[in-house]
PDB file of N, CA and C in Angstrom:
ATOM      1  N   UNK A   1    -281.546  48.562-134.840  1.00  0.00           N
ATOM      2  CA  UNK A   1    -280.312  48.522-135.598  1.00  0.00           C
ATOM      3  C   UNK A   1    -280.605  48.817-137.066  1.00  0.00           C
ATOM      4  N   UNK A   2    -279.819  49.336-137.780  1.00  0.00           N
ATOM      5  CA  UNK A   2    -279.363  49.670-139.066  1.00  0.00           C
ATOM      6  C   UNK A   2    -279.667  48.639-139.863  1.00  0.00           C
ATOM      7  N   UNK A   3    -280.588  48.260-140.793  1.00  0.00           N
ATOM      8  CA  UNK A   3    -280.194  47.166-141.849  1.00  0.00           C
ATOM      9  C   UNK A   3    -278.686  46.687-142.045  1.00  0.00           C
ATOM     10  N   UNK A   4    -278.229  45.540-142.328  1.00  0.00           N
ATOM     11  CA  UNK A   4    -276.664  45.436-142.439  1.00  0.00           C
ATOM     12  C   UNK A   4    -276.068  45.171-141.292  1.00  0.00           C
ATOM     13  N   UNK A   5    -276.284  45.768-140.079  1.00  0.00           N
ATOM     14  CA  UNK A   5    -275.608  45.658-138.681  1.00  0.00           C
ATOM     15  C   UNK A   5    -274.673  44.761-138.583  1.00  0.00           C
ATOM     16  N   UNK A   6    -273.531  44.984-137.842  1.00  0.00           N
ATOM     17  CA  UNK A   6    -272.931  43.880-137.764  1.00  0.00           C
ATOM     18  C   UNK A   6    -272.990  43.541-136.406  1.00  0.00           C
ATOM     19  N   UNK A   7    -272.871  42.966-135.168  1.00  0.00           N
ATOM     20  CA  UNK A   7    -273.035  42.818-133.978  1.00  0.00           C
ATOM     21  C   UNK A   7    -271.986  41.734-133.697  1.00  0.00           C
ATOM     22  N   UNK A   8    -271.453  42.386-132.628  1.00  0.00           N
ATOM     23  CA  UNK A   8    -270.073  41.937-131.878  1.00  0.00           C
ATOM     24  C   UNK A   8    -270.330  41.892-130.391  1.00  0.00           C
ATOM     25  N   UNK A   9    -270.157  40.645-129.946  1.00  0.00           N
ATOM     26  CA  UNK A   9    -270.103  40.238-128.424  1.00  0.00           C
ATOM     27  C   UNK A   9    -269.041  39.665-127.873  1.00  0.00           C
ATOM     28  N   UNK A  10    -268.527  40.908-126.921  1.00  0.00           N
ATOM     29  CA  UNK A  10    -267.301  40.035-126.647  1.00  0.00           C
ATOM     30  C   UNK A  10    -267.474  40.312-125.164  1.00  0.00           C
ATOM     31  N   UNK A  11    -268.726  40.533-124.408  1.00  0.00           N
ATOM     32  CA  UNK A  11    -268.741  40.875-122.959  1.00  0.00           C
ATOM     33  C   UNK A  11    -269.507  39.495-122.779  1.00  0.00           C
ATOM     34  N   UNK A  12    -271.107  39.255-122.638  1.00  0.00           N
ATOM     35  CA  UNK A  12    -271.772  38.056-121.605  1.00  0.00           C
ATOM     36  C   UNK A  12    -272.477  37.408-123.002  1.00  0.00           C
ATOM     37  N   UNK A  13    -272.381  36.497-122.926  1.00  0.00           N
ATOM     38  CA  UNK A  13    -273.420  35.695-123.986  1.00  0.00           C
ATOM     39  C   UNK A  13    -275.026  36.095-123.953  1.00  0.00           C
ATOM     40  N   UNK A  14    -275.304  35.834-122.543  1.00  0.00           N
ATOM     41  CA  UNK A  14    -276.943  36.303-122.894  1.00  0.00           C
ATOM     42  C   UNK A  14    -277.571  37.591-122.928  1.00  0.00           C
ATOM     43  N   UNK A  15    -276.295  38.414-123.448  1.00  0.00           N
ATOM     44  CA  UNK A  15    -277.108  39.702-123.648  1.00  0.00           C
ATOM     45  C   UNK A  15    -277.724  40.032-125.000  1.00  0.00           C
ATOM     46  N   UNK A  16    -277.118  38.321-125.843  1.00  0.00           N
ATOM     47  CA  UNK A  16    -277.766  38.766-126.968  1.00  0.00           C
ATOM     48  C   UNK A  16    -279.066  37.170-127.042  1.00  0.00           C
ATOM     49  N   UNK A  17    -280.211  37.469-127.672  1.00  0.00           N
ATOM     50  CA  UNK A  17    -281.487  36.600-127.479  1.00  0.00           C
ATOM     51  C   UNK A  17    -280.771  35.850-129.365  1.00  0.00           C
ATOM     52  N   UNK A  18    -279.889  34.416-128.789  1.00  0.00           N
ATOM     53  CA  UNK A  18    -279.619  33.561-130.019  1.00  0.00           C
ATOM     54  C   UNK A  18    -280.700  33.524-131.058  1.00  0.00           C
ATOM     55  N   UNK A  19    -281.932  32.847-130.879  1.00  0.00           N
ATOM     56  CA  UNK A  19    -282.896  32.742-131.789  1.00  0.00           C
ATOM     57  C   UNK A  19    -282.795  33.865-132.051  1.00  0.00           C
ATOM     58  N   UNK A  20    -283.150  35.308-131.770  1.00  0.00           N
ATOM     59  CA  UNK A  20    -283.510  36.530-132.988  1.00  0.00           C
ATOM     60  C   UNK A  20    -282.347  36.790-133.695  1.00  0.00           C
ATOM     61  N   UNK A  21    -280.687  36.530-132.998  1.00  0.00           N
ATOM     62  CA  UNK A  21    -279.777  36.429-133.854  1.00  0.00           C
ATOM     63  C   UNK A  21    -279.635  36.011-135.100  1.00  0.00           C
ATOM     64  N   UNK A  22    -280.041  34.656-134.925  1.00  0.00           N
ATOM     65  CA  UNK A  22    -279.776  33.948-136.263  1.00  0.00           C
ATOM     66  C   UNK A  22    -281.065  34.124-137.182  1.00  0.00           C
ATOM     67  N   UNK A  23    -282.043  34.182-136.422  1.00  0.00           N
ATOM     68  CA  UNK A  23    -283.307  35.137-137.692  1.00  0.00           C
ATOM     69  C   UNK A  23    -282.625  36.146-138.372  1.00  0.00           C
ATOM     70  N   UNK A  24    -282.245  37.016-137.428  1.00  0.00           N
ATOM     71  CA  UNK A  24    -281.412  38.205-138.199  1.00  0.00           C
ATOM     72  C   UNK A  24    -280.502  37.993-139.174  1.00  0.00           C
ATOM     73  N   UNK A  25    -279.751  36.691-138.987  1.00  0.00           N
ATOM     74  CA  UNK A  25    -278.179  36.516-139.949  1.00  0.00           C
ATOM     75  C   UNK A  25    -278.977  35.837-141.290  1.00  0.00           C
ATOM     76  N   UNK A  26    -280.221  35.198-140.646  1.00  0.00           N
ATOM     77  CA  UNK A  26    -280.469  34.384-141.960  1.00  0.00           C
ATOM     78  C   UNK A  26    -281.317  35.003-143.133  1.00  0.00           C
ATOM     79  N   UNK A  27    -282.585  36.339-142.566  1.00  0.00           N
ATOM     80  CA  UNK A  27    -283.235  36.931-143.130  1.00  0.00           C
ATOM     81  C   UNK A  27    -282.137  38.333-144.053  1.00  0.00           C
ATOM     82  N   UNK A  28    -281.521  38.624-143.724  1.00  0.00           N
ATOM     83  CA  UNK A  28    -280.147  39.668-144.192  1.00  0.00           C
ATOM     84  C   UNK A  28    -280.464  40.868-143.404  1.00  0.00           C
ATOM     85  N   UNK A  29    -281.504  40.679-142.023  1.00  0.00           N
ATOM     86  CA  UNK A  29    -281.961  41.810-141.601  1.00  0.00           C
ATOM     87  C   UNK A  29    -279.910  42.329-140.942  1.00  0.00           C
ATOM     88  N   UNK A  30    -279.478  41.459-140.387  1.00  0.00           N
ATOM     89  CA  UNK A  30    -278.563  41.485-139.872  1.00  0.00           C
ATOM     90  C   UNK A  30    -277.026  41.086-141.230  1.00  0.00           C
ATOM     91  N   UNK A  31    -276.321  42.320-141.328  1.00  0.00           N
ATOM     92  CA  UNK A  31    -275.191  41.709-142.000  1.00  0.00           C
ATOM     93  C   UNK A  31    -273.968  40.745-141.524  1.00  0.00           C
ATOM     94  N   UNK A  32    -273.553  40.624-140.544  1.00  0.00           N
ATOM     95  CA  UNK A  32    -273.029  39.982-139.620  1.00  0.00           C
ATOM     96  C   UNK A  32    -272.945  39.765-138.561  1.00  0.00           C
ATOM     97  N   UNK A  33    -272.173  38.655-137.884  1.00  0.00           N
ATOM     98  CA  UNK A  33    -271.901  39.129-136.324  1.00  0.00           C
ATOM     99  C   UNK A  33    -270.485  37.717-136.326  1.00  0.00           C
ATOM    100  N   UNK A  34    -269.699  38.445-134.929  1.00  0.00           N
ATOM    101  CA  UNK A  34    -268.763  38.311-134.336  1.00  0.00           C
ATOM    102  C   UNK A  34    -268.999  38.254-132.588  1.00  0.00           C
ATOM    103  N   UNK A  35    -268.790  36.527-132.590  1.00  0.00           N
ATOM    104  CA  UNK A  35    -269.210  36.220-130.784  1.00  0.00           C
ATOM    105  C   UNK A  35    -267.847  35.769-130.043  1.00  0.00           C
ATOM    106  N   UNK A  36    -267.564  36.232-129.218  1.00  0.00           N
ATOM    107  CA  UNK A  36    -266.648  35.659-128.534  1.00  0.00           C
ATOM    108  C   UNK A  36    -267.063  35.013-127.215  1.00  0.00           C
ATOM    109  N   UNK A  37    -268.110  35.288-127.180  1.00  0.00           N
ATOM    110  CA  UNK A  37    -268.631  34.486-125.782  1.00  0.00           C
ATOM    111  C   UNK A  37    -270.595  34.584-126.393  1.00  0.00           C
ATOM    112  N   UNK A  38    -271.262  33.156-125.969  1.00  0.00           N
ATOM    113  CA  UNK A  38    -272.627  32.695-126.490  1.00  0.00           C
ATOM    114  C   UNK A  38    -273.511  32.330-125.212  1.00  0.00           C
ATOM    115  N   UNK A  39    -274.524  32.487-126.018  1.00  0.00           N
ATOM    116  CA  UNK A  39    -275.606  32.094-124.440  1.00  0.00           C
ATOM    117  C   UNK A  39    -275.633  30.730-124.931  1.00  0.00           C
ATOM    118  N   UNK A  40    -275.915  30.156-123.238  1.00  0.00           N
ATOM    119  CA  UNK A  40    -275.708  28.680-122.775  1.00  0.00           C
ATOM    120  C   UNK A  40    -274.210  28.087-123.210  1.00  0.00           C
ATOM    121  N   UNK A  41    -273.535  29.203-122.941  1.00  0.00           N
ATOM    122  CA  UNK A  41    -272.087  28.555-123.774  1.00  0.00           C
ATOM    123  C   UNK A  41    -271.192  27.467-122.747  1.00  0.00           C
ATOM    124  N   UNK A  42    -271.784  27.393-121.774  1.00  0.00           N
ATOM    125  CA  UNK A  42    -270.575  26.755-120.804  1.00  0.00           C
ATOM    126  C   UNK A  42    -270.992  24.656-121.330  1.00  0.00           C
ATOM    127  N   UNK A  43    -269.694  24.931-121.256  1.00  0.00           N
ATOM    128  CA  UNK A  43    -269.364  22.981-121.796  1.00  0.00           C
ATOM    129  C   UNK A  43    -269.228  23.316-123.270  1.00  0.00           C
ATOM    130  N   UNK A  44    -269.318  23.984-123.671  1.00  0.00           N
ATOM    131  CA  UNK A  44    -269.497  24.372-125.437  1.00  0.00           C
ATOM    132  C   UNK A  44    -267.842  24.266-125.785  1.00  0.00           C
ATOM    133  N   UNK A  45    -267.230  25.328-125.020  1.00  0.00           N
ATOM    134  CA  UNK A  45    -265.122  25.433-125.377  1.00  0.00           C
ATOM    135  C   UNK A  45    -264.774  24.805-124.548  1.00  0.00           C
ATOM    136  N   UNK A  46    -263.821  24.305-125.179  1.00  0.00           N
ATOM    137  CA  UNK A  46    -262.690  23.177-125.068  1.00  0.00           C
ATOM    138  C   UNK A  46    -263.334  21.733-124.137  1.00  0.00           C
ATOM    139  N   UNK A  47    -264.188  21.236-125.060  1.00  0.00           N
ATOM    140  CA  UNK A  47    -264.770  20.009-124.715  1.00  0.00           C
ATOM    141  C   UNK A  47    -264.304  19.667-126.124  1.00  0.00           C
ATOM    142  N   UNK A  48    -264.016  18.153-126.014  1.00  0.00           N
ATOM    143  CA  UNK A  48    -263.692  17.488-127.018  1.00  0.00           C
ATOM    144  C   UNK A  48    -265.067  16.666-127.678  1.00  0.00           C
ATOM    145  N   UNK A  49    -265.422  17.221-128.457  1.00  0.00           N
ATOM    146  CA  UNK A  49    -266.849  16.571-129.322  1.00  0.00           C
ATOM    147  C   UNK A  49    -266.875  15.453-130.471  1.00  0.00           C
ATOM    148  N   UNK A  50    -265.536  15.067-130.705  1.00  0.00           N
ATOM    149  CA  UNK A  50    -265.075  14.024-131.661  1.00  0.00           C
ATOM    150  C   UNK A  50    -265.854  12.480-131.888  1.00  0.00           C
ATOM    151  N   UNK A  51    -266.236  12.269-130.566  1.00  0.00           N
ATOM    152  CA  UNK A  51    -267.196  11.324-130.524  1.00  0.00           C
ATOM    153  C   UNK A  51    -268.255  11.207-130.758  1.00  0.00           C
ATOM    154  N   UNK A  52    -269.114  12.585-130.047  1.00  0.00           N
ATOM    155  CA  UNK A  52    -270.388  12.589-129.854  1.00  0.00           C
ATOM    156  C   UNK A  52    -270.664  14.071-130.447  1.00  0.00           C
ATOM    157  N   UNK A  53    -271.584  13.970-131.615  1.00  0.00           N
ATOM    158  CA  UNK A  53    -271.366  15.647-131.935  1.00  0.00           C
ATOM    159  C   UNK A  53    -272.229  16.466-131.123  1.00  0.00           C
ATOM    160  N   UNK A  54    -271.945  17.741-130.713  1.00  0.00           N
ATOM    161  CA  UNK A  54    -272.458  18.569-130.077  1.00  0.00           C
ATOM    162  C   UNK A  54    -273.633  18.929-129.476  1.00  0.00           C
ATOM    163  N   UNK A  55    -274.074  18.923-128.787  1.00  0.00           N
ATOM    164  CA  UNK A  55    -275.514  19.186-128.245  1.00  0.00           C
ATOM    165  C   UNK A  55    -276.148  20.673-128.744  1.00  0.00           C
ATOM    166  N   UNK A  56    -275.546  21.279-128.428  1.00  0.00           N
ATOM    167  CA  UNK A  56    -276.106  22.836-128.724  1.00  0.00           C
ATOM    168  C   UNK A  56    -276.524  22.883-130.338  1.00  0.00           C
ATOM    169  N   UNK A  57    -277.502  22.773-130.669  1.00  0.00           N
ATOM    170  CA  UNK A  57    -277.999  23.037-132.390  1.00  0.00           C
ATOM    171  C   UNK A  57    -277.945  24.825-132.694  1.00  0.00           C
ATOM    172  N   UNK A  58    -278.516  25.356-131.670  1.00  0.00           N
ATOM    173  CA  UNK A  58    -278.008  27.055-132.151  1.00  0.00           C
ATOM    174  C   UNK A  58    -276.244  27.516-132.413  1.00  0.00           C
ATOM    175  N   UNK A  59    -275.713  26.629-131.508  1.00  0.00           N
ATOM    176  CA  UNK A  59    -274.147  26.955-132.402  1.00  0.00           C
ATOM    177  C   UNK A  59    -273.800  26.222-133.181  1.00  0.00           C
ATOM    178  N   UNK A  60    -274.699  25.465-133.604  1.00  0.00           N
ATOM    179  CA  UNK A  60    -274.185  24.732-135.207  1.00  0.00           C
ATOM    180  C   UNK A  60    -274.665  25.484-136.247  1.00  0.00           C
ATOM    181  N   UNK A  61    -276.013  26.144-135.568  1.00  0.00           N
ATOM    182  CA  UNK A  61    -276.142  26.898-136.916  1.00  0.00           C
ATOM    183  C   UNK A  61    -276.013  28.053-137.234  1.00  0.00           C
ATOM    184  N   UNK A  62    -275.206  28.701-135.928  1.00  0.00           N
ATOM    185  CA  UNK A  62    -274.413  30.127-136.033  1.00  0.00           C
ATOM    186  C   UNK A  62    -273.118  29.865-137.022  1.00  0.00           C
ATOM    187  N   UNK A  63    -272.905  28.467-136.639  1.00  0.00           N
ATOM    188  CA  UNK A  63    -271.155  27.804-137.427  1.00  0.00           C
ATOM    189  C   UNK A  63    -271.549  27.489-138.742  1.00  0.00           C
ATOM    190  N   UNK A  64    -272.989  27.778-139.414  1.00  0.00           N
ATOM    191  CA  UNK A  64    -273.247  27.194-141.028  1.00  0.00           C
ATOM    192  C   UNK A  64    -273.454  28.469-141.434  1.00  0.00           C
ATOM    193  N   UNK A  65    -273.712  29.498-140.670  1.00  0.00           N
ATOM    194  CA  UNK A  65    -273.369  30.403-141.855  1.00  0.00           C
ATOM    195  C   UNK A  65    -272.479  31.519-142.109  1.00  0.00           C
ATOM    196  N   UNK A  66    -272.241  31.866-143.110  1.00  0.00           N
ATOM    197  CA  UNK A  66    -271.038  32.219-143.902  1.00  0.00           C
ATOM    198  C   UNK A  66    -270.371  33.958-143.207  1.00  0.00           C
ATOM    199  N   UNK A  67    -271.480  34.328-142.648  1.00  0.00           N
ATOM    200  CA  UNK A  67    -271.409  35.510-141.926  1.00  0.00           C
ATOM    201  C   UNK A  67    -271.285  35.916-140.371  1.00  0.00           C
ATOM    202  N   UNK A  68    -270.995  34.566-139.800  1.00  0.00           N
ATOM    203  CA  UNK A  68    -270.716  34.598-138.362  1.00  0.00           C
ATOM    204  C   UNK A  68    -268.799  34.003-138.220  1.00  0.00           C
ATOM    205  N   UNK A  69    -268.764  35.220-137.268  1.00  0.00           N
ATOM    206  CA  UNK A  69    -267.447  34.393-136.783  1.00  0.00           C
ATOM    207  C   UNK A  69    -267.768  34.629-135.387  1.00  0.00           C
ATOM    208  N   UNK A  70    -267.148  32.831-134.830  1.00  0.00           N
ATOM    209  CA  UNK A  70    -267.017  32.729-133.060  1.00  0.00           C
ATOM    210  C   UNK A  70    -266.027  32.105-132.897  1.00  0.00           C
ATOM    211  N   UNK A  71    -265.640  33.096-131.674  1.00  0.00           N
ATOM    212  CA  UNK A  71    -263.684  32.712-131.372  1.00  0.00           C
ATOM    213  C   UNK A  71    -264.069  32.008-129.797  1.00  0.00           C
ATOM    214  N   UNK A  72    -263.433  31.133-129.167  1.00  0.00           N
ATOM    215  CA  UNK A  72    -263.633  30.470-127.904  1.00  0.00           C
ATOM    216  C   UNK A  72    -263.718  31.090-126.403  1.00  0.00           C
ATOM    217  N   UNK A  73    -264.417  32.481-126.614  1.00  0.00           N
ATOM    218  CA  UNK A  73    -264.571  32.901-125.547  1.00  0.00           C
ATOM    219  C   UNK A  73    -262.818  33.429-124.651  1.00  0.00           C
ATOM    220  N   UNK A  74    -261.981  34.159-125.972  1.00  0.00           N
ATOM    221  CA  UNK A  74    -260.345  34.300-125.736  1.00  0.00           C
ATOM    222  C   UNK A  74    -260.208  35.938-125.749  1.00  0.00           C
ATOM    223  N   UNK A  75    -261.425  36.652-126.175  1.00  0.00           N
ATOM    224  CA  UNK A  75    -261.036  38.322-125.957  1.00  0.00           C
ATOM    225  C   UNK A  75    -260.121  38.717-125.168  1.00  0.00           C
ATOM    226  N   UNK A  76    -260.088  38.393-123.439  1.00  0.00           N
ATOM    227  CA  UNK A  76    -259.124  38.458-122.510  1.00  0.00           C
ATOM    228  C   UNK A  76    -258.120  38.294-122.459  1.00  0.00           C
ATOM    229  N   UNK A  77    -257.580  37.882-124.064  1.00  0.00           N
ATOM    230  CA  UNK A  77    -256.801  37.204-124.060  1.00  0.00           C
ATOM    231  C   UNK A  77    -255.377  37.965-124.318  1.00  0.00           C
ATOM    232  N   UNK A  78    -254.987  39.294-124.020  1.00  0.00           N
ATOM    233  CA  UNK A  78    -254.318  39.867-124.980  1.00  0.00           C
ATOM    234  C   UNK A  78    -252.781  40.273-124.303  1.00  0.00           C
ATOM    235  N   UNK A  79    -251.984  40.571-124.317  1.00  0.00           N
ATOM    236  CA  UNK A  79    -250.357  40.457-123.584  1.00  0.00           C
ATOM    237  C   UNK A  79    -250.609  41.285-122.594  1.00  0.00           C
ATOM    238  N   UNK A  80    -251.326  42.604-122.413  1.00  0.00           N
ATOM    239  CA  UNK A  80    -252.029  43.279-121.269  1.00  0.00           C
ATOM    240  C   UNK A  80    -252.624  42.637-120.368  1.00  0.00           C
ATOM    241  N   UNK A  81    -253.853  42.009-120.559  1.00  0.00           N
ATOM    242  CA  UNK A  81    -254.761  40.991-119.382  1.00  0.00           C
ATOM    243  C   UNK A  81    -253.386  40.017-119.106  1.00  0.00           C
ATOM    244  N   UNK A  82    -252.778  39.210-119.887  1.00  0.00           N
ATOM    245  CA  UNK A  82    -252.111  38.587-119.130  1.00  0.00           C
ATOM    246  C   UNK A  82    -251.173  38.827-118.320  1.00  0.00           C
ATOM    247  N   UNK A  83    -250.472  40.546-118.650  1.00  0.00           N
ATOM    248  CA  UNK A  83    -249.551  40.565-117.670  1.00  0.00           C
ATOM    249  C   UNK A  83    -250.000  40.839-116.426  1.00  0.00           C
ATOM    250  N   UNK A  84    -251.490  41.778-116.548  1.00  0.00           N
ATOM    251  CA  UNK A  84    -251.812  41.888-114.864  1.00  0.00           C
ATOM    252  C   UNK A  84    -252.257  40.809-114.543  1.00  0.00           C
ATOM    253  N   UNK A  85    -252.835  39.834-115.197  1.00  0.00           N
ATOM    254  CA  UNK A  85    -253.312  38.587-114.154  1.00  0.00           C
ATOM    255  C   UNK A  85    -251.686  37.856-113.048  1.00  0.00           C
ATOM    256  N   UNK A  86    -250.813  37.733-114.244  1.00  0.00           N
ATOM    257  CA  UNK A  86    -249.523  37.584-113.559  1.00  0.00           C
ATOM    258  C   UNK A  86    -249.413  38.385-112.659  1.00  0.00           C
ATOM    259  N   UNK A  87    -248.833  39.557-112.685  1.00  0.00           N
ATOM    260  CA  UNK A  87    -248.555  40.417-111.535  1.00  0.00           C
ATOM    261  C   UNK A  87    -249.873  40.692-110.139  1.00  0.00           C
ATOM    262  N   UNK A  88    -250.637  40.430-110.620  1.00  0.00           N
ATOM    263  CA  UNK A  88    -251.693  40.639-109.321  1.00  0.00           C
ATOM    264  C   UNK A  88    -251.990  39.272-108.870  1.00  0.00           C
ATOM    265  N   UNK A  89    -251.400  38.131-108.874  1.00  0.00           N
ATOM    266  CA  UNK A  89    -251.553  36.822-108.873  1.00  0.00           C
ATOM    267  C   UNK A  89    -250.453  36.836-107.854  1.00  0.00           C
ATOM    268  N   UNK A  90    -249.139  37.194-108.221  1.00  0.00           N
ATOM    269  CA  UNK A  90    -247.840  37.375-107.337  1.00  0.00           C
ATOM    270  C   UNK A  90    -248.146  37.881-106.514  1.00  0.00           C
ATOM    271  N   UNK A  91    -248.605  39.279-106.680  1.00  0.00           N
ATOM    272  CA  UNK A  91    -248.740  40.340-105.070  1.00  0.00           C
ATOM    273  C   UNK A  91    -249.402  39.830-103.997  1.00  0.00           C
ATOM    274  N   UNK A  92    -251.124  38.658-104.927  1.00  0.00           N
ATOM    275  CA  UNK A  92    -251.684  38.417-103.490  1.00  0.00           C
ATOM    276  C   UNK A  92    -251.190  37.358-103.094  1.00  0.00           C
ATOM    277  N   UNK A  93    -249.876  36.620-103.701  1.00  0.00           N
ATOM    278  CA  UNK A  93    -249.439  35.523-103.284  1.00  0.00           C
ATOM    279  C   UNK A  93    -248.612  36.360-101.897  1.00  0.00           C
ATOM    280  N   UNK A  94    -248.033  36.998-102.416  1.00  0.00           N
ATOM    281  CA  UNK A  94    -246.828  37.611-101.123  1.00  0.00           C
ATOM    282  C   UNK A  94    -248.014  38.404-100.216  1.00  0.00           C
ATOM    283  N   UNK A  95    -249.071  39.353-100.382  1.00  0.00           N
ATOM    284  CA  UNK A  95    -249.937  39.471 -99.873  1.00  0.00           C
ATOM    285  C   UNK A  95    -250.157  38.197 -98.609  1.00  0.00           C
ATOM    286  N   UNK A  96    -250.939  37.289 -99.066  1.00  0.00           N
ATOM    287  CA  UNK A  96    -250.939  35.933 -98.242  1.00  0.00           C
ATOM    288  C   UNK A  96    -249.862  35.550 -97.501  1.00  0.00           C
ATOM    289  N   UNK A  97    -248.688  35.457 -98.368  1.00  0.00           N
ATOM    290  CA  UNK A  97    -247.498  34.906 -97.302  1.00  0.00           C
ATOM    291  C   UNK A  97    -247.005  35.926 -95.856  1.00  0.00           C
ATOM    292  N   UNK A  98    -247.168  37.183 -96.101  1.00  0.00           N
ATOM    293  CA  UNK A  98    -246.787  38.193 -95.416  1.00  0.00           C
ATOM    294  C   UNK A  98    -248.060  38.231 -94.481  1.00  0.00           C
ATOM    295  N   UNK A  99    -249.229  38.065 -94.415  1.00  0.00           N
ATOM    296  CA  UNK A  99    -250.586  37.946 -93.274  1.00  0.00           C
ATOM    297  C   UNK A  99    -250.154  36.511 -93.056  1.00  0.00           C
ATOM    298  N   UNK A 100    -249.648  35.371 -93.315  1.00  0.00           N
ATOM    299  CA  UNK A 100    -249.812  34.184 -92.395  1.00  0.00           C
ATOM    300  C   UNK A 100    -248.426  34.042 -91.664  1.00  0.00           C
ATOM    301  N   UNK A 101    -247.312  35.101 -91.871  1.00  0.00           N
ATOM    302  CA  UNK A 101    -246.567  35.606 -90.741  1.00  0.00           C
ATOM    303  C   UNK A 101    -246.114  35.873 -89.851  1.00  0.00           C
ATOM    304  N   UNK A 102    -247.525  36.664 -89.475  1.00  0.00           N
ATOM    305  CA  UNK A 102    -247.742  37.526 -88.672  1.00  0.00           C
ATOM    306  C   UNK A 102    -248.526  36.686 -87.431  1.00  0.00           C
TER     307      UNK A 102
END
């Protein structure tokens, strides 16, 4: 990569190796990055941590510095994906109802 790079993940978390990430964000080899999904991320979104703070120390210290943004793993999230999840959700519903019919 380019000095500066910015690096954006919004497909699998472990395609990117965290530790050389944050070497990268912290040395300036790397100018930014943007994660929407992290390795070892599962239990990480939408667990309530209010009590007990977080286990994962690599996403605390992706979250201290000033040049990372991470959104909760919501890319999918957009009025498109949701309308086909709706509509292909319906079909195999009637799909199903129409084979147990028969």
């Amino acid at each position: 990569m380019k000095p500066g790079a910015f690096v954006i993940n919004t497909g699998r978390g472990p395609l990117i190796d965290t530790e050389a990430l944050i070497e990268g964000l912290e040395s300036g080899t790397l100018g930014g990055a943007a994660l929407d999904v992290l390795e070892g991320e599962e239990g990480i979104f939408y667990t309530d941590y209010r009590q007990e703070a977080g286990k994962n120390t690599l996403l605390q210290r992706l979250q201290a510095l000033p040049n990372v943004l991470i959104t909760p793993h919501t890319a999918y999230y957009t009025d498109h994906a949701l309308k086909d999840m709706i509509g292909n959700t319906i079909i195999n519903c009637l799909k199903f109802e129409g084979e147990s019919n028969v």
